[in-house]
N, C-alpha and C. Protein backbone atom coordinates (compact mmCIF):
# COMPACT_ATOMS: atom_id res chain seq x y z
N UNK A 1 10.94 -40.91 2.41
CA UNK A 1 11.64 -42.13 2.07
C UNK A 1 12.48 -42.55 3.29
N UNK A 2 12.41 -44.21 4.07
CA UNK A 2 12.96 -44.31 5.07
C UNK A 2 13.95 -45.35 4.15
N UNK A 3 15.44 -44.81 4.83
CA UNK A 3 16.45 -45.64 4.40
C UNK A 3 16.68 -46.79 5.79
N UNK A 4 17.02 -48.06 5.46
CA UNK A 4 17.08 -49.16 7.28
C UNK A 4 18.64 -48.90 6.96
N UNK A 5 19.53 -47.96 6.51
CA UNK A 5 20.59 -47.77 7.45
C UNK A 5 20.60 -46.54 8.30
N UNK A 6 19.28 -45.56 7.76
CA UNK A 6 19.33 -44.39 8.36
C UNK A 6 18.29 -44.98 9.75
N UNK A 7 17.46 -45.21 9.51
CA UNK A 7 16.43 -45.98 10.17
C UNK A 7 16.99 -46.55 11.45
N UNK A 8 18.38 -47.41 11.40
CA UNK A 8 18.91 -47.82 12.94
C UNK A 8 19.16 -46.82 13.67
N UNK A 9 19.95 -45.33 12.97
CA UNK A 9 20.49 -44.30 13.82
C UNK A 9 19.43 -43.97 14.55
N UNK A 10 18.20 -43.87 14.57
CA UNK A 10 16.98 -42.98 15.14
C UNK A 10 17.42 -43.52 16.94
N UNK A 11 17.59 -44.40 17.11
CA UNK A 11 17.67 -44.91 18.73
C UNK A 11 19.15 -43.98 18.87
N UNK A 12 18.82 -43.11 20.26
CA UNK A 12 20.07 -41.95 20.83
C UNK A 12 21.16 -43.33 21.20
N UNK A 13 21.01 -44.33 21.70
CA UNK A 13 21.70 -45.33 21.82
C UNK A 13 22.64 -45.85 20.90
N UNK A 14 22.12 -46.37 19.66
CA UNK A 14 22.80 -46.59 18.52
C UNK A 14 23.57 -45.29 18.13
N UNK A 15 22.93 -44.38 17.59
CA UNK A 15 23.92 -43.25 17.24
C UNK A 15 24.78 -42.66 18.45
N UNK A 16 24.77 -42.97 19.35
CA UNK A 16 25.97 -42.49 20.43
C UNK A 16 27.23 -43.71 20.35
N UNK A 17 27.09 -45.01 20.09
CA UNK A 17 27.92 -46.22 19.82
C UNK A 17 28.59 -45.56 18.05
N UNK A 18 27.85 -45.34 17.45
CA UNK A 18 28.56 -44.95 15.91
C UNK A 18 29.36 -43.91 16.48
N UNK A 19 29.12 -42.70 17.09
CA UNK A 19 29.55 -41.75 17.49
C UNK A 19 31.21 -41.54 18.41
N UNK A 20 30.89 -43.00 19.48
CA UNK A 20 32.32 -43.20 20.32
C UNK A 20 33.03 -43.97 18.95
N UNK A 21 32.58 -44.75 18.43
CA UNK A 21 33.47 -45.50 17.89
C UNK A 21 33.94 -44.58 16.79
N UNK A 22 33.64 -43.30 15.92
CA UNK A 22 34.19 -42.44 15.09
C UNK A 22 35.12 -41.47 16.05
N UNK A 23 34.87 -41.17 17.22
CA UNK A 23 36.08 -40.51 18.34
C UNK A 23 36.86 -41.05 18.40
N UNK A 24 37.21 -42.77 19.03
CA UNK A 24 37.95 -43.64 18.90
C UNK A 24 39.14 -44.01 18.04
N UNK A 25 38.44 -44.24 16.87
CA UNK A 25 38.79 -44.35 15.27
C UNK A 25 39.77 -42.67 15.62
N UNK A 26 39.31 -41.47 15.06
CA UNK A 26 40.36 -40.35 15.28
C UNK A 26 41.15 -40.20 16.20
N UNK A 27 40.77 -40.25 17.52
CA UNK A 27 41.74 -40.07 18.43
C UNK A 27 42.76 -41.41 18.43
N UNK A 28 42.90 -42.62 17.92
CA UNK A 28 43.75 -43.03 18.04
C UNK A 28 44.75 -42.61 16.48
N UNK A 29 43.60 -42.43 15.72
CA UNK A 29 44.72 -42.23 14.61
C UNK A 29 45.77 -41.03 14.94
N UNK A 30 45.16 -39.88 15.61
CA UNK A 30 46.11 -38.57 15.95
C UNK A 30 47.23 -39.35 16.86
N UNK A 31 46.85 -40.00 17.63
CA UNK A 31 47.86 -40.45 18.73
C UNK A 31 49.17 -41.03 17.71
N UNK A 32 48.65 -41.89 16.58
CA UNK A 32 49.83 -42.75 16.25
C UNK A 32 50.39 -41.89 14.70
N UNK A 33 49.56 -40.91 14.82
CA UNK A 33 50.19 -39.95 13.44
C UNK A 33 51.16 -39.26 14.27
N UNK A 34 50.72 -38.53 15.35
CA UNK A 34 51.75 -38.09 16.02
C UNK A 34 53.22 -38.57 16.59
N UNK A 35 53.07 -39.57 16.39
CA UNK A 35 54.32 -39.93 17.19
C UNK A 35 54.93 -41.10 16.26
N UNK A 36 54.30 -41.04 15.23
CA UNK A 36 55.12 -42.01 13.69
C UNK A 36 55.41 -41.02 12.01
N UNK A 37 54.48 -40.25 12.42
CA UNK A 37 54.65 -39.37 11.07
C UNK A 37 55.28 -38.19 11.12
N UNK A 38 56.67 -37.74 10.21
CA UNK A 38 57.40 -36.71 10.82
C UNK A 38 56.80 -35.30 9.95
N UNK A 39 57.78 -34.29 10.07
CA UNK A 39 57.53 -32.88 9.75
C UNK A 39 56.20 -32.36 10.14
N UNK A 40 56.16 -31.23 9.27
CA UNK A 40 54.77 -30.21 8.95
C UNK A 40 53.62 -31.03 8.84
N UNK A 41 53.66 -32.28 7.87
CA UNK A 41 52.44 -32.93 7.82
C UNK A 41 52.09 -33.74 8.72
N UNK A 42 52.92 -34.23 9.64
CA UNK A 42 52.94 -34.86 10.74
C UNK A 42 51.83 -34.08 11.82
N UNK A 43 52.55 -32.72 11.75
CA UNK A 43 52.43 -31.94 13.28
C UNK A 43 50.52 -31.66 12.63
N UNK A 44 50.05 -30.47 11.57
CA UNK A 44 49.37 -30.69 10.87
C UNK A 44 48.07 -31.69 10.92
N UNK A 45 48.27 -32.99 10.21
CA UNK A 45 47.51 -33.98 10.88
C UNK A 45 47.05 -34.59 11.93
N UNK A 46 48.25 -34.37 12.91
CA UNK A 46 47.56 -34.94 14.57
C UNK A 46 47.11 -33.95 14.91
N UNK A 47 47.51 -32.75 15.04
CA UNK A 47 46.44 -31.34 15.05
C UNK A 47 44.91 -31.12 14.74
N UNK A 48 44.94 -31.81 13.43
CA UNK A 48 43.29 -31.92 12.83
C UNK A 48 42.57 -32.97 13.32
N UNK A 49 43.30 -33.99 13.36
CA UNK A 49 42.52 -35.35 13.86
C UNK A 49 41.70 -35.22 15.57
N UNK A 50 43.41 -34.50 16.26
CA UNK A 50 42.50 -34.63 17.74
C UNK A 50 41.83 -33.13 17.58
N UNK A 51 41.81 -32.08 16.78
CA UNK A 51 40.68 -31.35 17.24
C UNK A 51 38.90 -31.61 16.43
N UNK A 52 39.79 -32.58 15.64
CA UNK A 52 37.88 -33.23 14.90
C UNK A 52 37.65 -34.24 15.97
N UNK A 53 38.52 -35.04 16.73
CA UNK A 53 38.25 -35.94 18.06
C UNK A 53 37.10 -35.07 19.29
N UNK A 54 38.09 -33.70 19.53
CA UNK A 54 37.34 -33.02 20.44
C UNK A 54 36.50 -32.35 19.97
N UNK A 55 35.90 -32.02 18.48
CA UNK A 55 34.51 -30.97 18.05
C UNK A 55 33.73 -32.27 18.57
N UNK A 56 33.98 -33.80 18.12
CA UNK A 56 32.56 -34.76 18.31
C UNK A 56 32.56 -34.90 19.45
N UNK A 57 33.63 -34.76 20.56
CA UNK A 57 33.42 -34.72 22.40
C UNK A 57 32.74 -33.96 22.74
N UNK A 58 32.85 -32.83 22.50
CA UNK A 58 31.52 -31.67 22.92
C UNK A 58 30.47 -31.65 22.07
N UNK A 59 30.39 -31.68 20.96
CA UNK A 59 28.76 -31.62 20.18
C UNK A 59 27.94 -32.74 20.88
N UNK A 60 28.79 -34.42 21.17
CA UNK A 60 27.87 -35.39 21.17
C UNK A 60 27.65 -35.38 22.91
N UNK A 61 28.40 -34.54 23.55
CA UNK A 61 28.07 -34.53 25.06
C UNK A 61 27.45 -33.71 25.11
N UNK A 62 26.84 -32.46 24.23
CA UNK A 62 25.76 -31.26 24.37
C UNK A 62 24.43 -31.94 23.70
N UNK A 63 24.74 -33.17 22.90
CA UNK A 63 23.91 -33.70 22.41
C UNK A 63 22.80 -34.62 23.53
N UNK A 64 23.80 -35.06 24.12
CA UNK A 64 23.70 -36.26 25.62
C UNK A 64 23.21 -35.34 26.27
N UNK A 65 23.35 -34.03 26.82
CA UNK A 65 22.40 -33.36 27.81
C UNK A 65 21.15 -33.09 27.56
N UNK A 66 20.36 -33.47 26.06
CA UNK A 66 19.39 -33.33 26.18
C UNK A 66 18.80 -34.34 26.19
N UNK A 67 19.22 -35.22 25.83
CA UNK A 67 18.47 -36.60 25.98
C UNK A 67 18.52 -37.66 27.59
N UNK A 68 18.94 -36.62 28.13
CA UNK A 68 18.79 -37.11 29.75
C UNK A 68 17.39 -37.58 30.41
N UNK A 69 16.11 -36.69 29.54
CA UNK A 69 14.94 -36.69 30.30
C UNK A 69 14.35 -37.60 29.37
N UNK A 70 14.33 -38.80 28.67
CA UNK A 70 13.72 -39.63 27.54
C UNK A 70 13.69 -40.64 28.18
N UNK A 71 13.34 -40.67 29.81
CA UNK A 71 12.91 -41.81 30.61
C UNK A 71 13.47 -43.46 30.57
N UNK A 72 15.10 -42.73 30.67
CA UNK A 72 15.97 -43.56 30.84
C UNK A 72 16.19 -44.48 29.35
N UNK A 73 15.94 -43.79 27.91
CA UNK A 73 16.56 -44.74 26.89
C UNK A 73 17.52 -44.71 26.62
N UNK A 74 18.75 -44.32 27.63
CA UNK A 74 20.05 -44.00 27.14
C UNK A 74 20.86 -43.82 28.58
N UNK A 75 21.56 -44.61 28.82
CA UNK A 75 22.28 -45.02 29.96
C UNK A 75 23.85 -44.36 30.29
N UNK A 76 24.34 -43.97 29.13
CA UNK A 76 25.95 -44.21 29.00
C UNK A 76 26.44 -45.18 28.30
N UNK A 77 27.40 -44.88 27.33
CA UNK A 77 27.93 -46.11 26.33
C UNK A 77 28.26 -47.17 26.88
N UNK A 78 28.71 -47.15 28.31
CA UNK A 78 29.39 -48.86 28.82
C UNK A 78 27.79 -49.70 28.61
N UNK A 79 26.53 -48.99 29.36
CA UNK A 79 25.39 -49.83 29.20
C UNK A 79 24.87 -50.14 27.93
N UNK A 80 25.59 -49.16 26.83
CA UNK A 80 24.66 -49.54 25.52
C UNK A 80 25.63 -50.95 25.37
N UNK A 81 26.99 -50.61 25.50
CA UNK A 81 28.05 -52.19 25.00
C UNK A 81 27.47 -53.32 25.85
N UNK A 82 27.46 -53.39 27.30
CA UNK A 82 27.17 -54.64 27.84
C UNK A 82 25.77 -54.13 28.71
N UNK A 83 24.75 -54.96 28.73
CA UNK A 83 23.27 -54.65 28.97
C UNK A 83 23.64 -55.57 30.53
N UNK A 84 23.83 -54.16 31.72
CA UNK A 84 23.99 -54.80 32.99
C UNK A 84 22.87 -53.91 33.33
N UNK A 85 22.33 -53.95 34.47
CA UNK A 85 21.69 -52.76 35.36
C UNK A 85 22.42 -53.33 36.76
N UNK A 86 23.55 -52.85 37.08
CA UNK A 86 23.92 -53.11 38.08
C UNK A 86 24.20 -52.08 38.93
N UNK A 87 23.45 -50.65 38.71
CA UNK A 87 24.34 -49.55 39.23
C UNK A 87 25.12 -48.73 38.25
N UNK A 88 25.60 -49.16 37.71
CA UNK A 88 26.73 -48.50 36.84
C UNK A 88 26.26 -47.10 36.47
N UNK A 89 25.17 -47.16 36.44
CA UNK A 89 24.16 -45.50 36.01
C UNK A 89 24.58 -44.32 36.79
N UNK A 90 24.65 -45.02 38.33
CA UNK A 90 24.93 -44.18 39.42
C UNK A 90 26.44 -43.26 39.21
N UNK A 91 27.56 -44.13 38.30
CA UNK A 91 29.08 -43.64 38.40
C UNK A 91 28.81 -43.11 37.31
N UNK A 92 28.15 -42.44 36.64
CA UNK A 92 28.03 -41.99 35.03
C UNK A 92 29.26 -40.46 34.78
N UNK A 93 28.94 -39.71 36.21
CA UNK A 93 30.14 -38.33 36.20
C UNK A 93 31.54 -39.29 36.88
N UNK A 94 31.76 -40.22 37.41
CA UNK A 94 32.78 -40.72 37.90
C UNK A 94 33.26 -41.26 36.70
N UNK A 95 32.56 -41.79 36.21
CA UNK A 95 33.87 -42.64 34.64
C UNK A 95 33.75 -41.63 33.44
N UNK A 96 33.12 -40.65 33.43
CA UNK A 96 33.30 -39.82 32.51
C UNK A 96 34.68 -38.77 32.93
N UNK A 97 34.87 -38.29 34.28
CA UNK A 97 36.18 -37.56 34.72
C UNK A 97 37.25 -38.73 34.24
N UNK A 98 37.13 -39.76 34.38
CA UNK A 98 38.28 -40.86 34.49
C UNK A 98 38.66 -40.54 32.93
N UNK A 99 37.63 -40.82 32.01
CA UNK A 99 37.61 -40.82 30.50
C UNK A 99 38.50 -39.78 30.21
N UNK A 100 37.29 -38.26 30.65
CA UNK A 100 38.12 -37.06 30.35
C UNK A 100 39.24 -37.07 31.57
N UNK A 101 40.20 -37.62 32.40
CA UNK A 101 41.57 -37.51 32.88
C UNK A 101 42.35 -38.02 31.74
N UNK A 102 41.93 -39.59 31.25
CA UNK A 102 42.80 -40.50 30.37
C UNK A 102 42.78 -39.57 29.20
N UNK A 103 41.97 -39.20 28.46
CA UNK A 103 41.75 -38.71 26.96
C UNK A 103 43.18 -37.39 27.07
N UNK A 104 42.46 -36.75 28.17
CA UNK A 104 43.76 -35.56 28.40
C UNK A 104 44.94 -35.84 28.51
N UNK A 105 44.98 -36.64 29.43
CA UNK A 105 46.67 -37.11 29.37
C UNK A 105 47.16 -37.74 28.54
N UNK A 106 46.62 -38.39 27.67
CA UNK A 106 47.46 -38.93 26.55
C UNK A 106 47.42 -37.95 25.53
N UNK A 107 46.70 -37.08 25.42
CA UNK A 107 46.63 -35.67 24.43
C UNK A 107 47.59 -34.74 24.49
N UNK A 108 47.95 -34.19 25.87
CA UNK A 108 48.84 -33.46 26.80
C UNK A 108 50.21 -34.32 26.13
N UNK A 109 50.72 -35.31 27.02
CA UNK A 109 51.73 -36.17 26.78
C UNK A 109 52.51 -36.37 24.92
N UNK A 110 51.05 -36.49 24.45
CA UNK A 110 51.80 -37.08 22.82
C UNK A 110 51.75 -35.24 22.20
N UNK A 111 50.96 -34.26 22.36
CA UNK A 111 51.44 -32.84 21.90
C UNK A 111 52.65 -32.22 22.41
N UNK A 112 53.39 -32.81 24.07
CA UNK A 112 54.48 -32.64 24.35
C UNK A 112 55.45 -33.31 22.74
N UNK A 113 55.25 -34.47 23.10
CA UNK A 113 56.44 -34.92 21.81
C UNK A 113 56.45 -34.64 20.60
N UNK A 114 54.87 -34.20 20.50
CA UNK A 114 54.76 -33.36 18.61
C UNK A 114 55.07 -32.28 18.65
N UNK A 115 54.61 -31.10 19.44
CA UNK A 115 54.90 -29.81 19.43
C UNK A 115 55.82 -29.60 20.20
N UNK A 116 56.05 -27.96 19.68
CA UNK A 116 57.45 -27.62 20.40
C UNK A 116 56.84 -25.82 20.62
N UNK A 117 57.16 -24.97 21.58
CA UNK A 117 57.11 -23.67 21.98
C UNK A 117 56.05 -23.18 21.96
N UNK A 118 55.38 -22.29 21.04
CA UNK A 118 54.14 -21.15 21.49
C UNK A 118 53.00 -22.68 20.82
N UNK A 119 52.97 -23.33 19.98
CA UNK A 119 52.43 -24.59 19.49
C UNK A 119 52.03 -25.45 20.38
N UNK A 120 52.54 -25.76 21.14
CA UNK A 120 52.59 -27.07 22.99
C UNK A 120 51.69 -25.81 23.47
N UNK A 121 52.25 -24.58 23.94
CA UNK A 121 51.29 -23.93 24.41
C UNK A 121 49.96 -23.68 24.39
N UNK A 122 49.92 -23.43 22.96
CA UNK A 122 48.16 -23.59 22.99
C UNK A 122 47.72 -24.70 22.46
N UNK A 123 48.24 -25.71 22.36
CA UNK A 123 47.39 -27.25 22.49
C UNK A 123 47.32 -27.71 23.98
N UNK A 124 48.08 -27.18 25.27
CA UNK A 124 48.20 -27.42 26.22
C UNK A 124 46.71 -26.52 26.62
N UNK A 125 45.90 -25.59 26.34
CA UNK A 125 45.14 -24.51 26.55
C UNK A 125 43.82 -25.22 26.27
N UNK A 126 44.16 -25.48 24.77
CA UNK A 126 42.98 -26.10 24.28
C UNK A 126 42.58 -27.34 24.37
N UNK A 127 43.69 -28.40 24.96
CA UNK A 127 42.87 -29.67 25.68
C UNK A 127 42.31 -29.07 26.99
N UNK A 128 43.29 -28.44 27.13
CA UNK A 128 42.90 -28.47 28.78
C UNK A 128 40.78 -27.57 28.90
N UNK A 129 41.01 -27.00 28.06
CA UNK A 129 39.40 -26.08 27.79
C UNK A 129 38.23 -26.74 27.13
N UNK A 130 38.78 -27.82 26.66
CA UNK A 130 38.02 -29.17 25.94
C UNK A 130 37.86 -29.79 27.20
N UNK A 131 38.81 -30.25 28.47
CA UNK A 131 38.22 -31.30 29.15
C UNK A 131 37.32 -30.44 29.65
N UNK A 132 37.75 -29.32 30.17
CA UNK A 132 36.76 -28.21 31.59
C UNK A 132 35.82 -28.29 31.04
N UNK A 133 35.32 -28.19 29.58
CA UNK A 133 33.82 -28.10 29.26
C UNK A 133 32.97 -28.88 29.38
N UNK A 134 34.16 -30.09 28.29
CA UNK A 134 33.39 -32.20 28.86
C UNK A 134 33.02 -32.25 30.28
N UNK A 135 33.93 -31.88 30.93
CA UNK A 135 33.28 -32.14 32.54
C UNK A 135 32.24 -31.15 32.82
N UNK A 136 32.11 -30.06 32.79
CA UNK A 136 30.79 -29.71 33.13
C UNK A 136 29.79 -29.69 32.35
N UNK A 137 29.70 -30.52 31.15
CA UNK A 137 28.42 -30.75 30.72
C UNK A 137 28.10 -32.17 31.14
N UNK A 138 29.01 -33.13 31.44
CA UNK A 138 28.81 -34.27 31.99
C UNK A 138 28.33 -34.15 33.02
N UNK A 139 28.89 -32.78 34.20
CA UNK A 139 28.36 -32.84 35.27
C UNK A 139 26.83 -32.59 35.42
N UNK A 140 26.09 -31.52 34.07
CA UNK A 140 24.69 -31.30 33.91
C UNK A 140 24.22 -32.45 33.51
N UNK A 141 24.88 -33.11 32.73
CA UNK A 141 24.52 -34.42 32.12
C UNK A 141 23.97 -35.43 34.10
N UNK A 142 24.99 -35.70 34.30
CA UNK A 142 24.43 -36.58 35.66
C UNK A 142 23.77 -35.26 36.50
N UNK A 143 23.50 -34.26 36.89
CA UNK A 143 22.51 -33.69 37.65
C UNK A 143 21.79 -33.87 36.86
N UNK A 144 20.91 -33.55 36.04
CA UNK A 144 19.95 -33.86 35.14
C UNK A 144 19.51 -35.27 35.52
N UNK A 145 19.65 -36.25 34.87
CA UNK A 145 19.71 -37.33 35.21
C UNK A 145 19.38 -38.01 37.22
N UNK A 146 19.79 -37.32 37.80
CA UNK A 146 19.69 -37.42 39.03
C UNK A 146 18.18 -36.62 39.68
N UNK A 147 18.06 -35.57 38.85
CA UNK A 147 16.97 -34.86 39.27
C UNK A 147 15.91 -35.81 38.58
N UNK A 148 16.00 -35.99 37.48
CA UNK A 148 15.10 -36.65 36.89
C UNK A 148 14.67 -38.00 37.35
N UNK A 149 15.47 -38.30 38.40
CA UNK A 149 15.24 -39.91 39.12
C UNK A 149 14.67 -39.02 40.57
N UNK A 150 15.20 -38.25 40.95
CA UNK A 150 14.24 -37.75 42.33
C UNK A 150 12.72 -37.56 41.82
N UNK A 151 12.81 -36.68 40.91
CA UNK A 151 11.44 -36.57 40.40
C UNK A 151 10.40 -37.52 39.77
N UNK A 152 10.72 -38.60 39.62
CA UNK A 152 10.10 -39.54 39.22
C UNK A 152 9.72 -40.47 41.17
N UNK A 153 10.73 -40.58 41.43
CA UNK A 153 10.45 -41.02 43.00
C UNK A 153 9.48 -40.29 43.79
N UNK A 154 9.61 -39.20 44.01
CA UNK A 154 8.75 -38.09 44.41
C UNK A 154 7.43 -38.13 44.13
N UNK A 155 6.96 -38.29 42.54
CA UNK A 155 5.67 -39.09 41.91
C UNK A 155 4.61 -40.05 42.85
N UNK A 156 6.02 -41.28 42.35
CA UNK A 156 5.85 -43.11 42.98
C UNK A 156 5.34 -42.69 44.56
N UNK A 157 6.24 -41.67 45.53
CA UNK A 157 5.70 -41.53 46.51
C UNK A 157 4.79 -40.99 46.87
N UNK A 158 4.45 -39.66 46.30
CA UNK A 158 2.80 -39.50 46.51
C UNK A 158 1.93 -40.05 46.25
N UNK A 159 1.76 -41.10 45.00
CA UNK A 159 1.12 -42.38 44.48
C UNK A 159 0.79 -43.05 45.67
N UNK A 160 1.46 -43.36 46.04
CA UNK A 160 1.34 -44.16 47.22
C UNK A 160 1.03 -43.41 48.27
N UNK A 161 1.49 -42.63 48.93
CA UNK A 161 0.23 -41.79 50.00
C UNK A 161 -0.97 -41.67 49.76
N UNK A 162 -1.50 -41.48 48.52
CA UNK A 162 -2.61 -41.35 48.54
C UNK A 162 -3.52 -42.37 47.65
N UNK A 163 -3.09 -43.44 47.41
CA UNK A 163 -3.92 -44.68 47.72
C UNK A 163 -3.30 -45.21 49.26
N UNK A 164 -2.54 -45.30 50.18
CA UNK A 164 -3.02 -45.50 51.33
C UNK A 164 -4.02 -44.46 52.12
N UNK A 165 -3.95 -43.26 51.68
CA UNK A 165 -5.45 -42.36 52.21
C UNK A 165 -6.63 -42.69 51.72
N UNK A 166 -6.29 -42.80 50.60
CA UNK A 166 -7.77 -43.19 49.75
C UNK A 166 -8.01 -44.66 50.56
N UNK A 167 -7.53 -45.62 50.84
CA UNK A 167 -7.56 -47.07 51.12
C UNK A 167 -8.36 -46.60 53.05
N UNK A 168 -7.95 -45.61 53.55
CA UNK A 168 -8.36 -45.07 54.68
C UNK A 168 -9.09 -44.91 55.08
N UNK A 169 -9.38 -43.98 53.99
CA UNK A 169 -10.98 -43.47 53.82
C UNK A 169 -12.45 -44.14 53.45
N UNK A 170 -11.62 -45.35 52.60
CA UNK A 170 -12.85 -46.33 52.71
C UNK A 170 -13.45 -47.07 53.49
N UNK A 171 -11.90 -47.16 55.05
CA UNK A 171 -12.24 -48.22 55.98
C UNK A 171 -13.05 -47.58 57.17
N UNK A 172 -12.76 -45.60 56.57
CA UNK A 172 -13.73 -45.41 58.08
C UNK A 172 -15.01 -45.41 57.44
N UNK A 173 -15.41 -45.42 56.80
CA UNK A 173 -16.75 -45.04 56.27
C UNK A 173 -17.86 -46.72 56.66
């Protein structure tokens, strides 16, 4: 039985856009629970929110490393939002460090003002072990991706050596 709301998710494209925008959606709610909602349930809730923020940062970026080799149907979320080919493919580990710098520092910053002692401590541990991971799967994420464009070039170029040999070989004959 095909459902057409299950049916859109099938494109890695679409379900990576549902995906930022449910990170989004949590990580801002932790941001503004944290720093508007007081006590235990306060501390509590921005606790759960940004670590359900960071389980979907790493599942959907371990998710993204495999879909690197699907001959380019999946660009990075800026290309799924606005359909440029201008390059932008090329900065894919450059705006992802930027992402994971911003995401951290406002994580870092607002657990300073929620938490207090051995608590700050290990939320200070565990963003910080959330970004180190984001970045090096981003970084497999763009090697991947990079190899996978040499290797496709590499192809195109022997293609072409050897219809200009072949093209050679017909003219000495």
């Amino acid at each position: 039985m095909r459902l057409a709301h299950v049916t859109r998710l099938e494109a890695f494209g679409t379900r990576s856009l549902v995906i930022h925008g449910i990170m989004a959606l949590s990580f801002i709610s932790a941001i503004l629970v944290g720093l508007f909602v007081g006590g235990q349930f306060g501390q509590v809730s921005f606790v759960a929110l940004l670590n359900f923020t960071a389980g979907l940062w790493v599942a959907h970026s371990v998710h993204s490393l495999g879909n690197t080799a699907n001959n380019g149907e999946y660009a990075g979320v800026l290309n799924e939002l606005v359909d440029t080919d201008t390059g932008l493919d090329s900065g894919r580990f450059g705006r992802l460090l930027a992402l994971i710098g911003a995401v951290t520092a406002v994580s870092l910053l607002t657990s300073a003002q929620v938490l207090a002692g051995a608590l700050l401590s290990i939320a200070v541990v565990a963003v910080g072990a959330i970004a180190l991971v984001t970045a090096m799967i981003g970084f497999l994420i763009a090697l991947g991706a990079s190899y996978d464009g040499a290797q496709e070039q590499a192809l195109v170029d022997r293609e072409q050596r050897s219809d200009r040999l072949d093209g050679q070989s017909a003219s000495d004959r």
